[in-house]
Structures are given as C-alpha cells and as structure tokens.
C-alpha atoms as a PDB file:
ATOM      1  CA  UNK A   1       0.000   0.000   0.000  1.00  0.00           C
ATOM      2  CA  UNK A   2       1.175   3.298  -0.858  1.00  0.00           C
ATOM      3  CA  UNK A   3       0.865   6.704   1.362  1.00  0.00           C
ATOM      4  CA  UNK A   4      -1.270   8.992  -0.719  1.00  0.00           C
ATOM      5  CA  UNK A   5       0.367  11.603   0.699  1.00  0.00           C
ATOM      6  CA  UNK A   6       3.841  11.557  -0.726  1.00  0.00           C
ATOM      7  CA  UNK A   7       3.274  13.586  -3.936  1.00  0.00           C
ATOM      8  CA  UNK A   8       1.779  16.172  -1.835  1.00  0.00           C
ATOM      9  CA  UNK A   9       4.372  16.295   0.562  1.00  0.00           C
ATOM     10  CA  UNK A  10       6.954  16.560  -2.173  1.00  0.00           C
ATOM     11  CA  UNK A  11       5.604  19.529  -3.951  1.00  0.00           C
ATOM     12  CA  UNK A  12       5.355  21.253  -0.781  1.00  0.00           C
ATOM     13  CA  UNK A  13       9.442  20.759  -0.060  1.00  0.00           C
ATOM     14  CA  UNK A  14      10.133  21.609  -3.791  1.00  0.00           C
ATOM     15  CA  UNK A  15       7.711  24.826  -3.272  1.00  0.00           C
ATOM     16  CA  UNK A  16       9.671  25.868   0.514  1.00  0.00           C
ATOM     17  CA  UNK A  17      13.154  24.864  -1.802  1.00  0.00           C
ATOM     18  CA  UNK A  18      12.373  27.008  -4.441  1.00  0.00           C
ATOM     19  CA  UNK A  19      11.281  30.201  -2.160  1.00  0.00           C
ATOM     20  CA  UNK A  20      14.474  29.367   0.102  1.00  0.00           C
ATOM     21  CA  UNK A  21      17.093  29.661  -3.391  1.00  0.00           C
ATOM     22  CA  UNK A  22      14.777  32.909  -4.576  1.00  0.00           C
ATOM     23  CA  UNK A  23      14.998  34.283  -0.610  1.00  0.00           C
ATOM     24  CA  UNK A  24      18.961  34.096  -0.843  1.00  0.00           C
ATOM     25  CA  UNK A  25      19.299  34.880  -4.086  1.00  0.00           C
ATOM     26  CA  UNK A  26      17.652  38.027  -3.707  1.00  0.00           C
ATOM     27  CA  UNK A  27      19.328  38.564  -0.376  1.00  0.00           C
ATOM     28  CA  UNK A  28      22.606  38.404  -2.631  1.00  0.00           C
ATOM     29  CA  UNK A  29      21.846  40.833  -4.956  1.00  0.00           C
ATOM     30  CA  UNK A  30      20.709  43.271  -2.260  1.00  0.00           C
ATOM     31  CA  UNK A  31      23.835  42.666  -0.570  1.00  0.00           C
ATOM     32  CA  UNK A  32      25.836  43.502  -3.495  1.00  0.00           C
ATOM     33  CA  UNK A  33      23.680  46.698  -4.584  1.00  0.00           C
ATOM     34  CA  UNK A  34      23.729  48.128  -1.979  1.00  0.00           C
ATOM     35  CA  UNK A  35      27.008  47.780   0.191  1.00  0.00           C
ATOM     36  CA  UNK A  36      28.778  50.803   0.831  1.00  0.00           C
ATOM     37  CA  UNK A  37      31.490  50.236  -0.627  1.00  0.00           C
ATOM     38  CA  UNK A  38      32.457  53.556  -1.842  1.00  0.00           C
ATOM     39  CA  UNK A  39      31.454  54.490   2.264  1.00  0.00           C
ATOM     40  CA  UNK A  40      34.214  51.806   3.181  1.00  0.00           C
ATOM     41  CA  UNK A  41      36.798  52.999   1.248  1.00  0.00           C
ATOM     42  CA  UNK A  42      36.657  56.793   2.157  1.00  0.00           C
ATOM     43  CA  UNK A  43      36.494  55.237   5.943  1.00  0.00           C
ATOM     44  CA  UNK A  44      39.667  53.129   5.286  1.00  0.00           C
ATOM     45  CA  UNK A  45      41.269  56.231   3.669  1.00  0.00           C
ATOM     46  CA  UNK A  46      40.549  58.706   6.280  1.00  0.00           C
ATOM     47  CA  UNK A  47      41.596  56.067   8.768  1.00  0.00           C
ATOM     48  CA  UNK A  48      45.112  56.006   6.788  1.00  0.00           C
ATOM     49  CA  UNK A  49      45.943  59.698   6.930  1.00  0.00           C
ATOM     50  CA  UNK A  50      44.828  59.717  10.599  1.00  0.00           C
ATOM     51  CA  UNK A  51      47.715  57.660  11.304  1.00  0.00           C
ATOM     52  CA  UNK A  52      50.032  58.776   9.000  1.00  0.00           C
ATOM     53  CA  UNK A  53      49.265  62.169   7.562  1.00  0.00           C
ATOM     54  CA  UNK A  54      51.537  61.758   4.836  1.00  0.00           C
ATOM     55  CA  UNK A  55      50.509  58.516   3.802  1.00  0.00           C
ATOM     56  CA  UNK A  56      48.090  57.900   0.287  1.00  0.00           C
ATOM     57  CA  UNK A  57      46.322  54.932   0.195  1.00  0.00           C
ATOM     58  CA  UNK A  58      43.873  53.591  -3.204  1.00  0.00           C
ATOM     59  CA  UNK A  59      41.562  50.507  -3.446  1.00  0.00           C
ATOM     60  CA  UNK A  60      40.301  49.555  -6.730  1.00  0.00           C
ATOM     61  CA  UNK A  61      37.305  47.551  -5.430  1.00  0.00           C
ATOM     62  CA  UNK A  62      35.981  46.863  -2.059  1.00  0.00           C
ATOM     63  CA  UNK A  63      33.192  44.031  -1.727  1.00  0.00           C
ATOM     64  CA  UNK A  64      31.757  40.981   0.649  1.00  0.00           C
ATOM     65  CA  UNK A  65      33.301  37.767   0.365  1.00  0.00           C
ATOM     66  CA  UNK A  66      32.526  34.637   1.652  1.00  0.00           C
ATOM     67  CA  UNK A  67      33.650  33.069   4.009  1.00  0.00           C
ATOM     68  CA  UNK A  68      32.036  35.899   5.557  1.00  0.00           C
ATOM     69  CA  UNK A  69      34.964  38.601   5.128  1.00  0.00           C
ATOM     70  CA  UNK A  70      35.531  41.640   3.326  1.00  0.00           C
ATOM     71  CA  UNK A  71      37.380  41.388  -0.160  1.00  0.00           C
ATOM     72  CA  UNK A  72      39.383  44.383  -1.459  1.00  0.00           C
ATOM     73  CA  UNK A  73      41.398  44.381  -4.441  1.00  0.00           C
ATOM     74  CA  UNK A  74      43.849  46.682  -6.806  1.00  0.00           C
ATOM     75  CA  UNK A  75      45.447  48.479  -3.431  1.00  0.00           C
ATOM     76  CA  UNK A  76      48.092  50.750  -3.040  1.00  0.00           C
ATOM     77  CA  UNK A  77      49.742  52.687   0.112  1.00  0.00           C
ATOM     78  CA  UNK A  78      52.708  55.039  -0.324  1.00  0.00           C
ATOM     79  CA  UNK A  79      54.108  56.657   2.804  1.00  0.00           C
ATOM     80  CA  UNK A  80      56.460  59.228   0.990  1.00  0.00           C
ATOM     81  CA  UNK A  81      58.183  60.427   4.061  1.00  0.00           C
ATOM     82  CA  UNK A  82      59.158  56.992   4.883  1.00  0.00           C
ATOM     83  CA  UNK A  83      60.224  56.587   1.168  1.00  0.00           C
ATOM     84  CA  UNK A  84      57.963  52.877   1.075  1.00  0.00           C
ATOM     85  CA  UNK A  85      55.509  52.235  -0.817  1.00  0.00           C
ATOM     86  CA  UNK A  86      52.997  48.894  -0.644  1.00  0.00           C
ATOM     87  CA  UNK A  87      50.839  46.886  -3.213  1.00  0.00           C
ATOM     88  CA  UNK A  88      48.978  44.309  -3.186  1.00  0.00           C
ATOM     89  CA  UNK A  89      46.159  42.694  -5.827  1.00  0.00           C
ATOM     90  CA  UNK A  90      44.464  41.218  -2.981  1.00  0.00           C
ATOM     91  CA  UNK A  91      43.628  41.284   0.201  1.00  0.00           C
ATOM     92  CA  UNK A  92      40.825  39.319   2.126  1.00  0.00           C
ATOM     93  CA  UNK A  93      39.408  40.159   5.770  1.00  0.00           C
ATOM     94  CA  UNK A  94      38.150  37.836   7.369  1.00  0.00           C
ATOM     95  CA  UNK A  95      36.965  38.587  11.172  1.00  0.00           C
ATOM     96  CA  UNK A  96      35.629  36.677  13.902  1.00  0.00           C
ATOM     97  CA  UNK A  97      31.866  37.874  13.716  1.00  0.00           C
ATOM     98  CA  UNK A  98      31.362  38.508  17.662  1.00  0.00           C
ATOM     99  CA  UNK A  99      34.477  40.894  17.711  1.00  0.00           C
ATOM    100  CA  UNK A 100      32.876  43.043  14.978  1.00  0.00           C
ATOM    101  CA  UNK A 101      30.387  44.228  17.496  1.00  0.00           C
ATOM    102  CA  UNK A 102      32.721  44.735  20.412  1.00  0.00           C
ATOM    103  CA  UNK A 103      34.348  48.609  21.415  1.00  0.00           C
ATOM    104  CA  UNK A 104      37.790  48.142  19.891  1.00  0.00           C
ATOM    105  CA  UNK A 105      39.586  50.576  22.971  1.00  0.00           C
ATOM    106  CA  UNK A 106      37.560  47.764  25.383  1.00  0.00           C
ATOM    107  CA  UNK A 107      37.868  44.553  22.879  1.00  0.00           C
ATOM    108  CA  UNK A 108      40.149  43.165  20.864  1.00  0.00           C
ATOM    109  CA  UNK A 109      39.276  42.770  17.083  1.00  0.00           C
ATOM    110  CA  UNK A 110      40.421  39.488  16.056  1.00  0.00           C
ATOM    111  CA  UNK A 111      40.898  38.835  12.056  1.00  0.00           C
ATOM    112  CA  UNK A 112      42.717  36.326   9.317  1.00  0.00           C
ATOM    113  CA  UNK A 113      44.652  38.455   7.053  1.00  0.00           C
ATOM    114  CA  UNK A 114      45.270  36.436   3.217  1.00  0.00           C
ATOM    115  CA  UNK A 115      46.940  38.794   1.006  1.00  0.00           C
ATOM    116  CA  UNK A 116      47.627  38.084  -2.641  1.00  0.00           C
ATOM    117  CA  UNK A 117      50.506  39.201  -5.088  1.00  0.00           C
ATOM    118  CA  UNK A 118      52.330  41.767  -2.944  1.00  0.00           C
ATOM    119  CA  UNK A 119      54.932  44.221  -4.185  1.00  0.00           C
ATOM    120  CA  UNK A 120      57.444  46.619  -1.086  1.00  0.00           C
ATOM    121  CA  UNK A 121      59.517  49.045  -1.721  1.00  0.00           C
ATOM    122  CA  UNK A 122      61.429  49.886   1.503  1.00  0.00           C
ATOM    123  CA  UNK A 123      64.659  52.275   1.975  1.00  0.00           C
ATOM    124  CA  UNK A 124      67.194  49.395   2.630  1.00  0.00           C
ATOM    125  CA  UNK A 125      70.326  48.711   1.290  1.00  0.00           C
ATOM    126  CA  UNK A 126      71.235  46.288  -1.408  1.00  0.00           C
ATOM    127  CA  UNK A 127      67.674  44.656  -1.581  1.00  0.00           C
ATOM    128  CA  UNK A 128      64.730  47.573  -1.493  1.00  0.00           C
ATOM    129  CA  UNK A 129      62.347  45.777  -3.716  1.00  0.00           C
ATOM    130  CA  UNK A 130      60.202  42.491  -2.511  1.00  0.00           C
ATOM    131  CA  UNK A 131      57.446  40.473  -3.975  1.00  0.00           C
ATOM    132  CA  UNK A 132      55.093  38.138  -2.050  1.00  0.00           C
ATOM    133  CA  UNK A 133      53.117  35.513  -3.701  1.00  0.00           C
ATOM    134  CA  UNK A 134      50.961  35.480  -0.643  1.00  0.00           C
ATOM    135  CA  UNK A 135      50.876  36.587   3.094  1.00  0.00           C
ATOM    136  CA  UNK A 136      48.812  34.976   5.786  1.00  0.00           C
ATOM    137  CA  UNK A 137      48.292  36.734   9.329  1.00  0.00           C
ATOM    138  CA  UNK A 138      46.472  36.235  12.195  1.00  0.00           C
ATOM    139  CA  UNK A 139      46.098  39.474  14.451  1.00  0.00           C
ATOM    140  CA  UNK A 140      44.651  41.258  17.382  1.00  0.00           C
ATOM    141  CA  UNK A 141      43.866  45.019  17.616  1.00  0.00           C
ATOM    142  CA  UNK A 142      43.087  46.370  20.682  1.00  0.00           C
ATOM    143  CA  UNK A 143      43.197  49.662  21.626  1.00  0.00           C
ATOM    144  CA  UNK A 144      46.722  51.235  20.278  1.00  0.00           C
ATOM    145  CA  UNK A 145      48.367  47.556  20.080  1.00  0.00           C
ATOM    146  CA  UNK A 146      48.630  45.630  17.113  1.00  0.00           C
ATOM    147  CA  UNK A 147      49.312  41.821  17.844  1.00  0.00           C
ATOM    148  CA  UNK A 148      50.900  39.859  15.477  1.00  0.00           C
ATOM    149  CA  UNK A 149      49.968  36.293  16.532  1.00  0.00           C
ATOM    150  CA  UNK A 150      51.092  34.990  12.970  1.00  0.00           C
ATOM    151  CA  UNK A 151      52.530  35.783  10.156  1.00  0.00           C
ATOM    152  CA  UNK A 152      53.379  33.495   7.532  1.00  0.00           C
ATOM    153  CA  UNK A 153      55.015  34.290   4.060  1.00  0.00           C
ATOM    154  CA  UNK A 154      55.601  32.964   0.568  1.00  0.00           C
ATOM    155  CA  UNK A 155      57.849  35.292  -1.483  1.00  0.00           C
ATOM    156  CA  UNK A 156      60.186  35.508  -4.453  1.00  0.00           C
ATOM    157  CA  UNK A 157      63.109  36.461  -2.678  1.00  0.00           C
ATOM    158  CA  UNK A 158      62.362  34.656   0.703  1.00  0.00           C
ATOM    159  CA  UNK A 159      59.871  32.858   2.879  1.00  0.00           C
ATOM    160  CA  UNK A 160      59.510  33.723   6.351  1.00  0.00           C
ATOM    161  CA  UNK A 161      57.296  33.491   9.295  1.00  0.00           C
ATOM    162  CA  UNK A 162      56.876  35.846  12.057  1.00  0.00           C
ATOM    163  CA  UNK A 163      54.881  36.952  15.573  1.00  0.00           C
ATOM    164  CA  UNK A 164      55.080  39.871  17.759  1.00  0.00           C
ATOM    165  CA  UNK A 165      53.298  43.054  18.226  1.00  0.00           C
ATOM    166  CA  UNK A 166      53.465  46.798  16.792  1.00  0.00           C
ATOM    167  CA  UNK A 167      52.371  49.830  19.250  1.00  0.00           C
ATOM    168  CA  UNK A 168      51.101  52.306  17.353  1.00  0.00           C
ATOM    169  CA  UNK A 169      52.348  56.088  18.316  1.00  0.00           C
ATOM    170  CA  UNK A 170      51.397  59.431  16.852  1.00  0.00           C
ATOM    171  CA  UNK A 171      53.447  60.130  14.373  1.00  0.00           C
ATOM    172  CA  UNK A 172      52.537  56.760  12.510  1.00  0.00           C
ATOM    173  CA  UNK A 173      56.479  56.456  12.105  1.00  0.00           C
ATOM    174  CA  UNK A 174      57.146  56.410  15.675  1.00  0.00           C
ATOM    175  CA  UNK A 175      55.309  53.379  16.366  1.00  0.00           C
ATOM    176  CA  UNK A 176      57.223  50.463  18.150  1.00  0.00           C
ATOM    177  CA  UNK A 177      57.911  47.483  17.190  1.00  0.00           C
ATOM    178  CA  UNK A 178      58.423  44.295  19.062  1.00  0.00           C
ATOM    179  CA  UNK A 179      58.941  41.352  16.254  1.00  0.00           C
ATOM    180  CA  UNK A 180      60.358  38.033  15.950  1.00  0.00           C
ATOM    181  CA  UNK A 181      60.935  35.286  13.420  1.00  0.00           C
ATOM    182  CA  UNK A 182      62.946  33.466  11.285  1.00  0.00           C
ATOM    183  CA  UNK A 183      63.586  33.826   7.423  1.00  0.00           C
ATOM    184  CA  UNK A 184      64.764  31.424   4.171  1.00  0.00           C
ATOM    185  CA  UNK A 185      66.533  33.429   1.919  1.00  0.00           C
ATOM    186  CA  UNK A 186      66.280  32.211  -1.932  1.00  0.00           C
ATOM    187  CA  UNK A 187      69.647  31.086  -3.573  1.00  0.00           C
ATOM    188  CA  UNK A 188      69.469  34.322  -5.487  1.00  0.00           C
ATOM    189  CA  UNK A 189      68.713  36.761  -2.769  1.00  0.00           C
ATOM    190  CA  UNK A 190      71.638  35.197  -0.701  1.00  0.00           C
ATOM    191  CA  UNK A 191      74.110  35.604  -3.738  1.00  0.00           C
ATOM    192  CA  UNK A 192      73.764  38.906  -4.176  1.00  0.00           C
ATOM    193  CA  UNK A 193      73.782  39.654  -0.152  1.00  0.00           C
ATOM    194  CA  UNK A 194      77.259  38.117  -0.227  1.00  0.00           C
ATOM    195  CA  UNK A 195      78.417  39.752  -3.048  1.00  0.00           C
ATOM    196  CA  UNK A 196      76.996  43.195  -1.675  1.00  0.00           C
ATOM    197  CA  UNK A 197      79.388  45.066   0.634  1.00  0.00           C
ATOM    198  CA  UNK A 198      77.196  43.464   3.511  1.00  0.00           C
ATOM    199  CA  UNK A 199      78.007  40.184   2.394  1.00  0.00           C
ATOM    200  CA  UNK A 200      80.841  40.035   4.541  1.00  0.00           C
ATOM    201  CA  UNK A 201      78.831  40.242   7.843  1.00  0.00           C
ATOM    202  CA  UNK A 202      75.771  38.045   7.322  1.00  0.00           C
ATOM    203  CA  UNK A 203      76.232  35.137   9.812  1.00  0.00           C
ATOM    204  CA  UNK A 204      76.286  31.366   8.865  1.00  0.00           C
ATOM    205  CA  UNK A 205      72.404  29.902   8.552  1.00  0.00           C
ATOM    206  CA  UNK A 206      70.525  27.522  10.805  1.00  0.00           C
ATOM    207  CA  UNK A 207      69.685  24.350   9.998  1.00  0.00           C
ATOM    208  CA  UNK A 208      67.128  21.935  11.022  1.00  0.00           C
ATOM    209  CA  UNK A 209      68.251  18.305  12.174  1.00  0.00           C
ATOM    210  CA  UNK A 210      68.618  17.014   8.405  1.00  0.00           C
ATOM    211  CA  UNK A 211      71.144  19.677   7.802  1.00  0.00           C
ATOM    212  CA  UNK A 212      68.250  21.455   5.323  1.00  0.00           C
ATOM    213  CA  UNK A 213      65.984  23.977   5.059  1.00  0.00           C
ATOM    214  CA  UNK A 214      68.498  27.042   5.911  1.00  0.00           C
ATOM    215  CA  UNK A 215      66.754  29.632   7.805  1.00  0.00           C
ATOM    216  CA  UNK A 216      68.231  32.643   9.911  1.00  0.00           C
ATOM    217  CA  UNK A 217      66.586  33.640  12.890  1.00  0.00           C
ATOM    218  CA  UNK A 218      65.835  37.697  13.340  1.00  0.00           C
ATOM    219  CA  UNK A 219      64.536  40.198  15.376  1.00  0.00           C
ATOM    220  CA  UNK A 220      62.924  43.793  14.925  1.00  0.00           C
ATOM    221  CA  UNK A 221      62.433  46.533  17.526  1.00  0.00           C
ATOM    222  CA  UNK A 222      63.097  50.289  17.431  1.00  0.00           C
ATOM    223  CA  UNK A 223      60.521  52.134  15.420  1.00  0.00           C
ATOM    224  CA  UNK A 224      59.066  52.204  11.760  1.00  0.00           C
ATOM    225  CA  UNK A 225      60.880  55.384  10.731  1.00  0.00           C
ATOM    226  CA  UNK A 226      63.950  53.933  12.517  1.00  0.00           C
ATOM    227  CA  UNK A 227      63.854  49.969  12.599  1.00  0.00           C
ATOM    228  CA  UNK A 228      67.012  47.805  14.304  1.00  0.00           C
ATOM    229  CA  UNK A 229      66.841  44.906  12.561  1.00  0.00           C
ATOM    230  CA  UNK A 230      69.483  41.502  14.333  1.00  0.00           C
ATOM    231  CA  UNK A 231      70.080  38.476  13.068  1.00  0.00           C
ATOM    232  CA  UNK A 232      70.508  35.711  15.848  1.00  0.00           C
END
C-alpha cells in the first residue's frame, strides 16, 4: 500500500526549496547593490591619513566575500616620508563575527589576514624591492596595540614566518615594534647579499636536524621610521 500523501508532501518541499534559493538569491543581490562600498573605502582612507598624515592609500574595489569577510582588491599605500611604498592585488578580511560588534579601545578585534601578489619598496640597502606571492596573518587590535599572533610568508626572494606586536604612536612612524621570526633566503637573494658590501657580515644559517631547510633567525624593535633589525 502506498501513502497517498507523498506527492503532496513533495511539492510542498520543492515549493519551501524554491522560495528558500529565490529568498537568498535576492538577499545576494541586495547585498551587493547596496554595500557601501564607496562608504568603506573613504572610511579606510581617512583612517590612513589619521595615522600617517603623509601617507596615500587607493583601493580599486571593495566588496563581501565569503567566508564571511571583506574582499578588497587593486590596493596601493605610499608613505612618501618613509620613502615605502605597498601593493597588493588582494587582500581578504576575514573577522571573527562577535568581535565586529565589540568597542575596539575595550575589545580586541580578532581577524585572518590572506593577502595576494604583494609588491614593497622599503629604503634598505642592497635589496629595497620584494614580492610576495601570498601573506597569511592572524592578528589582534586592541586599543593602540597591534598583535601579530602569525605571520606566515611565501615570497620571491624569501619565505619567512613571524609573531610579535606593533604599538602604534602618533606620528605613525614612531610606532614600536616588538617582532620576531625566522627567514629562508632564496639562492638568489643570498648571492647577491654576499656579493653586496654586507656580504661580509651576514652570519652562517641555521639548519634543522637534516642539515636542510636554511633559515636565519631575526629580530625587529626600534621604530618604523627607525627599525634595528638583528640576526641571531
């Protein structure tokens, strides 16, 4: 014997289905209509030359991604006093939800940092230009302290990871900086560091317990505008 009532029951689910897709679909395309993006990206910029007065920074786009995150792409920040500039194709945002709603000065915002394609040009000797195929950070922001719980990085000239914390002063380039890590120099990079007048004074690499994977443990305090950089 079959239960009459199946067919019924079926076009019922397929009806509730078929609202749910239209519900979210809509719910997408309001989303995307009307974020502020524009809003967001005057914020961000206004932010920027709070901290650094000098400082110029550009997004190209600025949208929701999901995970739930922001998305931002085609972004640029020179800090001409500092002679560096940053760029970066990508960069994705992705927060915990709860510590969206929380009083930053009282709460720390906690956020995954995946950044895509990035090009630095910093005042340093020798080697003043780096690329980054990606960066991946984990931070805290609370009040005038940035943590840096995590840093890891996948780059052209080297790899590195790193954790510590920046405490940010006004003027932006007198913020502190408390960092540590450790860094694998390409073959390239480390050629032309040896051949530089520097090469001289760059101490023998680490090695793990296979006698691989060369790495050179560092450390950064001091400030942004005046950085002491150590290798251990």
């Amino acid at each position: 014997m079959r239960f009459s009532g199946w067919k019924p029951l079926r076009l019922r689910i397929r009806k509730i289905a078929a609202y749910a897709g239209c519900f979210l679909a809509l719910t997408g395309i309001w989303g995307v209509f009307l974020f502020p993006s524009d809003e967001l990206i005057r914020l961000a910029q206004c932010g920027v030359s709070q901290i650094a007065p000098d400082a110029t920074l550009s997004i190209g786009r600025l949208g929701l991604s999901l995970p739930p995150g922001l998305l931002m792409e085609n972004i640029a920040l020179s800090l001409p006093k500092n002679k560096s500039a940053v760029q970066a194709d990508q960069i994705r945002v992705l927060p915990k939800l709860v510590s969206l709603f929380q009083d930053r000065k009282q709460h720390s915002l906690s956020a995954r940092l995946m950044i895509a394609e990035i090009r630095m040009e910093l005042p340093l000797p020798v080697i003043g230009s780096f690329q980054f195929n990606q960066i991946q950070a984990d931070i805290d922001w609370k009040g005038e302290k940035l943590d840096i719980l995590s840093l890891t990085a996948d780059g052209v000239q080297m790899d590195g990871s790193l954790s510590g914390g920046i405490e940010v002063k006004t003027p932006f380039e007198n913020s502190r900086l408390q960092i540590t890590g450790v860094v694998h120099l390409k073959p390239e990079t480390l050629a032309r560091l040896k051949a530089s007048f520097l090469g001289g004074g760059i101490p023998g690499p680490k090695t793990d317990g296979n006698g691989q994977n060369n790495f050179w443990p560092f450390q950064i305090t001091g400030t942004l505008v005046a950085p002491l950089i150590s290798l251990k």
